[in-house]
C-alpha atoms as a PDB file:
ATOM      1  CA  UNK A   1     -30.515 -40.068-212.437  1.00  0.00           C
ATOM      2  CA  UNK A   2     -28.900 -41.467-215.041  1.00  0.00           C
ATOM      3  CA  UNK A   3     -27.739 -44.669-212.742  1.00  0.00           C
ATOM      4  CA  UNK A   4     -30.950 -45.168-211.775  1.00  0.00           C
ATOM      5  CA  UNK A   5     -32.442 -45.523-214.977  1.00  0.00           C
ATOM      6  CA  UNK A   6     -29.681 -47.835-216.329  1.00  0.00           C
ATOM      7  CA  UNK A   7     -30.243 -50.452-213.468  1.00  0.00           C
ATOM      8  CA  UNK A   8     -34.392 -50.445-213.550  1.00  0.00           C
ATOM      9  CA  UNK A   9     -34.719 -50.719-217.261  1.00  0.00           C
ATOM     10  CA  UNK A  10     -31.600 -52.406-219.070  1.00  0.00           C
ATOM     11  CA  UNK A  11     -33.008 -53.195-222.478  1.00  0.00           C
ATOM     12  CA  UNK A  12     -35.437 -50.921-223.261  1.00  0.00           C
ATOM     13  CA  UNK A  13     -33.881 -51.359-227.112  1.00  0.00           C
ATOM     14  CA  UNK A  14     -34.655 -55.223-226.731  1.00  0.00           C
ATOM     15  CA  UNK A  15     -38.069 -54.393-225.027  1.00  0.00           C
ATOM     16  CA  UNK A  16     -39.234 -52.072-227.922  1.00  0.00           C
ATOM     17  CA  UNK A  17     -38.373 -54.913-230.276  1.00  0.00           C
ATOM     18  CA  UNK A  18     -39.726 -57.814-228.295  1.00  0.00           C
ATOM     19  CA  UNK A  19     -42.981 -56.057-227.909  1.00  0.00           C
ATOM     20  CA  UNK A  20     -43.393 -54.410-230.905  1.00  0.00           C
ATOM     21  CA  UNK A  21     -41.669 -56.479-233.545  1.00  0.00           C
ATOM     22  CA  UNK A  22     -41.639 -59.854-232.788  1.00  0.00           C
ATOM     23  CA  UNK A  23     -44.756 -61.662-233.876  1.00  0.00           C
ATOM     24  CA  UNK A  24     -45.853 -65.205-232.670  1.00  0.00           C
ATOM     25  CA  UNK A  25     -47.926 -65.582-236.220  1.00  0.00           C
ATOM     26  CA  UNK A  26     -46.441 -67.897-238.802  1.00  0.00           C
ATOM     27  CA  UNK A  27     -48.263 -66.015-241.627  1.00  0.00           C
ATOM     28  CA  UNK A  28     -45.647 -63.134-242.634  1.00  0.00           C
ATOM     29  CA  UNK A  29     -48.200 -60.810-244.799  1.00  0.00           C
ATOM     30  CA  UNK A  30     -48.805 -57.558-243.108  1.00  0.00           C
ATOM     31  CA  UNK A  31     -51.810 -57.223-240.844  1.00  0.00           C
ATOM     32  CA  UNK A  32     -53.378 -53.562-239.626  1.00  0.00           C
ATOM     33  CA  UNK A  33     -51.884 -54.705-235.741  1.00  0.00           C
ATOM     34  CA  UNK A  34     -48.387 -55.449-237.323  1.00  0.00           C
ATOM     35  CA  UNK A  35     -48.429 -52.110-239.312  1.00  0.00           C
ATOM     36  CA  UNK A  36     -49.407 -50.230-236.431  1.00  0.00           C
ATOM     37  CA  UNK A  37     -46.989 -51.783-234.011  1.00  0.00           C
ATOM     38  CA  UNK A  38     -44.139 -51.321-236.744  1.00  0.00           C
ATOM     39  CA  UNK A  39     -45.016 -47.526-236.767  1.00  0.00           C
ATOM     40  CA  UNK A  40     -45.000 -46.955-233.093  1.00  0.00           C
ATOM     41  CA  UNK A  41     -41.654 -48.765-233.392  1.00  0.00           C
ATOM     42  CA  UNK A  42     -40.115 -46.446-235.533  1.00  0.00           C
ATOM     43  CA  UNK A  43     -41.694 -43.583-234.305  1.00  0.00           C
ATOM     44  CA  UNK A  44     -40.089 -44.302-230.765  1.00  0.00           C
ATOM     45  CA  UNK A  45     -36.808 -44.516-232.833  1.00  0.00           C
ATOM     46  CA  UNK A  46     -37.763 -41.120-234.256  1.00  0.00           C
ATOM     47  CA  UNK A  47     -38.443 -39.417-231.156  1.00  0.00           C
ATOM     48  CA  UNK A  48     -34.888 -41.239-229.360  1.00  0.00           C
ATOM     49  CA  UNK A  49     -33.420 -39.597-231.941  1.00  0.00           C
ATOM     50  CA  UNK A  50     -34.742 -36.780-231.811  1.00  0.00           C
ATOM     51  CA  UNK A  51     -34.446 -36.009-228.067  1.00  0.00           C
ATOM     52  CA  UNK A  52     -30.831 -37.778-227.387  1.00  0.00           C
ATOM     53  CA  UNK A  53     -29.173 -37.831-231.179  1.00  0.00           C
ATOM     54  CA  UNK A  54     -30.095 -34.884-233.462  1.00  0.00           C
ATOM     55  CA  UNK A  55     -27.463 -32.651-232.691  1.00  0.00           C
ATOM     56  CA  UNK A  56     -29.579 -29.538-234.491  1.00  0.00           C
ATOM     57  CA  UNK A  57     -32.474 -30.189-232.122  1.00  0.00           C
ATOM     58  CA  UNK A  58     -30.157 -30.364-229.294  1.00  0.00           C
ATOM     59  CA  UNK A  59     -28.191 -26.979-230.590  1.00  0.00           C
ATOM     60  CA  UNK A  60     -31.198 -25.127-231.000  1.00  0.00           C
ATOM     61  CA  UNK A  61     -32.501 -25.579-226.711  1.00  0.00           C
ATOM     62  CA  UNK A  62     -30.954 -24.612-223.761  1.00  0.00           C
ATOM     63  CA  UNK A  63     -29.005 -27.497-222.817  1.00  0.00           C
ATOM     64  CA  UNK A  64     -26.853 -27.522-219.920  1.00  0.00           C
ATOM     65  CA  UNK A  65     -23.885 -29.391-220.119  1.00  0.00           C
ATOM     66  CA  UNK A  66     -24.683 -31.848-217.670  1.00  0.00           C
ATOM     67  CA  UNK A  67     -27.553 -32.694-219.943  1.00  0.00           C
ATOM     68  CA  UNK A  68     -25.387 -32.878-222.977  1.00  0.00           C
ATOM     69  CA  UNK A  69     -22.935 -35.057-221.041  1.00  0.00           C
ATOM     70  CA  UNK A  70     -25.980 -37.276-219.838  1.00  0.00           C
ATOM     71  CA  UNK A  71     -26.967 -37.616-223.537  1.00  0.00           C
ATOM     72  CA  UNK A  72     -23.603 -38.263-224.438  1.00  0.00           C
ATOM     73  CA  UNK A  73     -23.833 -41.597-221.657  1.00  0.00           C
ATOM     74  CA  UNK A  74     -26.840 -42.616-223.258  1.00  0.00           C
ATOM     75  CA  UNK A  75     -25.153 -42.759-226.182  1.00  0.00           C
ATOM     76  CA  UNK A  76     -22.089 -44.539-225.942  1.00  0.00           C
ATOM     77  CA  UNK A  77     -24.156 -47.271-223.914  1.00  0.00           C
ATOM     78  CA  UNK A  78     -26.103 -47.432-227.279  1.00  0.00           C
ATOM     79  CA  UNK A  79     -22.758 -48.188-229.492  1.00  0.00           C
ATOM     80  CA  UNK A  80     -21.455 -50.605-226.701  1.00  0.00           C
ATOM     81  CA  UNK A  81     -19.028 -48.279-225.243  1.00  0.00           C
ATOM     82  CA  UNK A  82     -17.469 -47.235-222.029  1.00  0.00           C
ATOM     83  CA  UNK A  83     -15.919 -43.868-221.251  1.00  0.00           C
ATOM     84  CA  UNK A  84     -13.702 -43.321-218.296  1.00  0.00           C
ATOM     85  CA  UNK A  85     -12.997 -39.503-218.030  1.00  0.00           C
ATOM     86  CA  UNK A  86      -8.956 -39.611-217.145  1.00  0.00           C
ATOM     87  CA  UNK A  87      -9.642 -35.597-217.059  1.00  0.00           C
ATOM     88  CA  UNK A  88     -12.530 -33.920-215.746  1.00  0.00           C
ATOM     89  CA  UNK A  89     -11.196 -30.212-216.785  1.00  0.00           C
ATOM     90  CA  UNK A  90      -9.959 -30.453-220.176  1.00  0.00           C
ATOM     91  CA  UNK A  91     -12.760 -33.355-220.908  1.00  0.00           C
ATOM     92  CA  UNK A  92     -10.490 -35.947-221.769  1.00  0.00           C
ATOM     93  CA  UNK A  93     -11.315 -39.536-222.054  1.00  0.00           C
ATOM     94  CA  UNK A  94     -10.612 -43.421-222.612  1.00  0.00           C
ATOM     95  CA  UNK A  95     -13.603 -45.159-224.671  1.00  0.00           C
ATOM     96  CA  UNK A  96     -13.355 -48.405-224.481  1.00  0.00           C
ATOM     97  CA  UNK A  97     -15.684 -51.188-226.383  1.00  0.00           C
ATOM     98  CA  UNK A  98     -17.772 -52.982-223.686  1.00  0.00           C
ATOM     99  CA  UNK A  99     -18.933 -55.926-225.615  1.00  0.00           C
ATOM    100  CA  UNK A 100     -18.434 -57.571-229.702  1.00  0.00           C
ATOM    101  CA  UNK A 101     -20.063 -54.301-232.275  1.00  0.00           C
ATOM    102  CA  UNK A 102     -22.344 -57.154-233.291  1.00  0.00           C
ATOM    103  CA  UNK A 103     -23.658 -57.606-229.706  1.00  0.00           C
ATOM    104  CA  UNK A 104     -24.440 -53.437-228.973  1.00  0.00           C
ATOM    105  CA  UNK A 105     -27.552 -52.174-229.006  1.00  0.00           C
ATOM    106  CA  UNK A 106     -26.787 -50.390-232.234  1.00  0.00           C
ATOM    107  CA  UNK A 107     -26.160 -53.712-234.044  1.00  0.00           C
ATOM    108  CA  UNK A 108     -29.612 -55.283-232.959  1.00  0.00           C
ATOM    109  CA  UNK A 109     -31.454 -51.786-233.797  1.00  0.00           C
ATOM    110  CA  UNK A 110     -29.985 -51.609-237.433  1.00  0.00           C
ATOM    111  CA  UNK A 111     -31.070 -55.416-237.717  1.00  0.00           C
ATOM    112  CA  UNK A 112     -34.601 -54.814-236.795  1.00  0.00           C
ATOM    113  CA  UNK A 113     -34.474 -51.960-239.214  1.00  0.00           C
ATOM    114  CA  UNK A 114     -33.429 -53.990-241.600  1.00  0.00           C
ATOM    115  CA  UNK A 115     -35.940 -56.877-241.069  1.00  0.00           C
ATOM    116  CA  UNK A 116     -38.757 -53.858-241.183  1.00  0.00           C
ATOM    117  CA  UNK A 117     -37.420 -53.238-244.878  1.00  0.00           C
ATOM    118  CA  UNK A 118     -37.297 -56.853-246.471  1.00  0.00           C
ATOM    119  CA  UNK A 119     -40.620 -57.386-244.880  1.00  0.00           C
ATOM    120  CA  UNK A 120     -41.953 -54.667-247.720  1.00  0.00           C
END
């Protein structure tokens, strides 16, 4: 479940980037391993968004609620937030911030991106 998943991987975000971004070589032209690294990177971001984010693809299947609600999680622990629900029938709720914006996982994802595009 979604708990589960939380405590076995918690920075997949910083994993993606560690792995696929950050290079040991001094020399900063693009190689053919960089390039291909950098598009499975973004890719992955493509397909995150795709699955959790875009709100047409998500429209256009059958999602259950519990589904949308999980996606909804996955979300908020993405922009650093933390959502008590103070009631369950009418779907209210209390976000709160969980951490500084620049320390979410948003913040470091953007950066990346941004690294990706003054490296061209």
């Amino acid at each position: 479940g979604d708990e589960n998943s939380q405590s076995s991987w918690m920075n997949p975000f910083d994993d993606l980037i560690q792995h696929l971004l950050t290079s040991t070589d001094t020399n900063n032209t693009p190689t053919i391993q960089k390039m291909i690294k950098e598009d499975i990177y973004l890719r992955t971001l493509d397909a995150i968004h795709d699955e959790i984010v875009n709100t047409t693809t998500n429209s256009t299947r059958t999602t259950a609620p519990m589904m949308m609600m999980n996606d909804t999680n996955i979300k908020d622990v993405i922009r650093g937030l933390s959502v008590a629900f103070t009631n369950q029938i009418t779907g209210e709720s209390k976000v709160t911030p969980t951490l500084p914006v620049q320390d979410t996982v948003s913040a470091r994802l953007i950066s990346s991106l941004i690294s990706l595009l003054q490296a061209y």
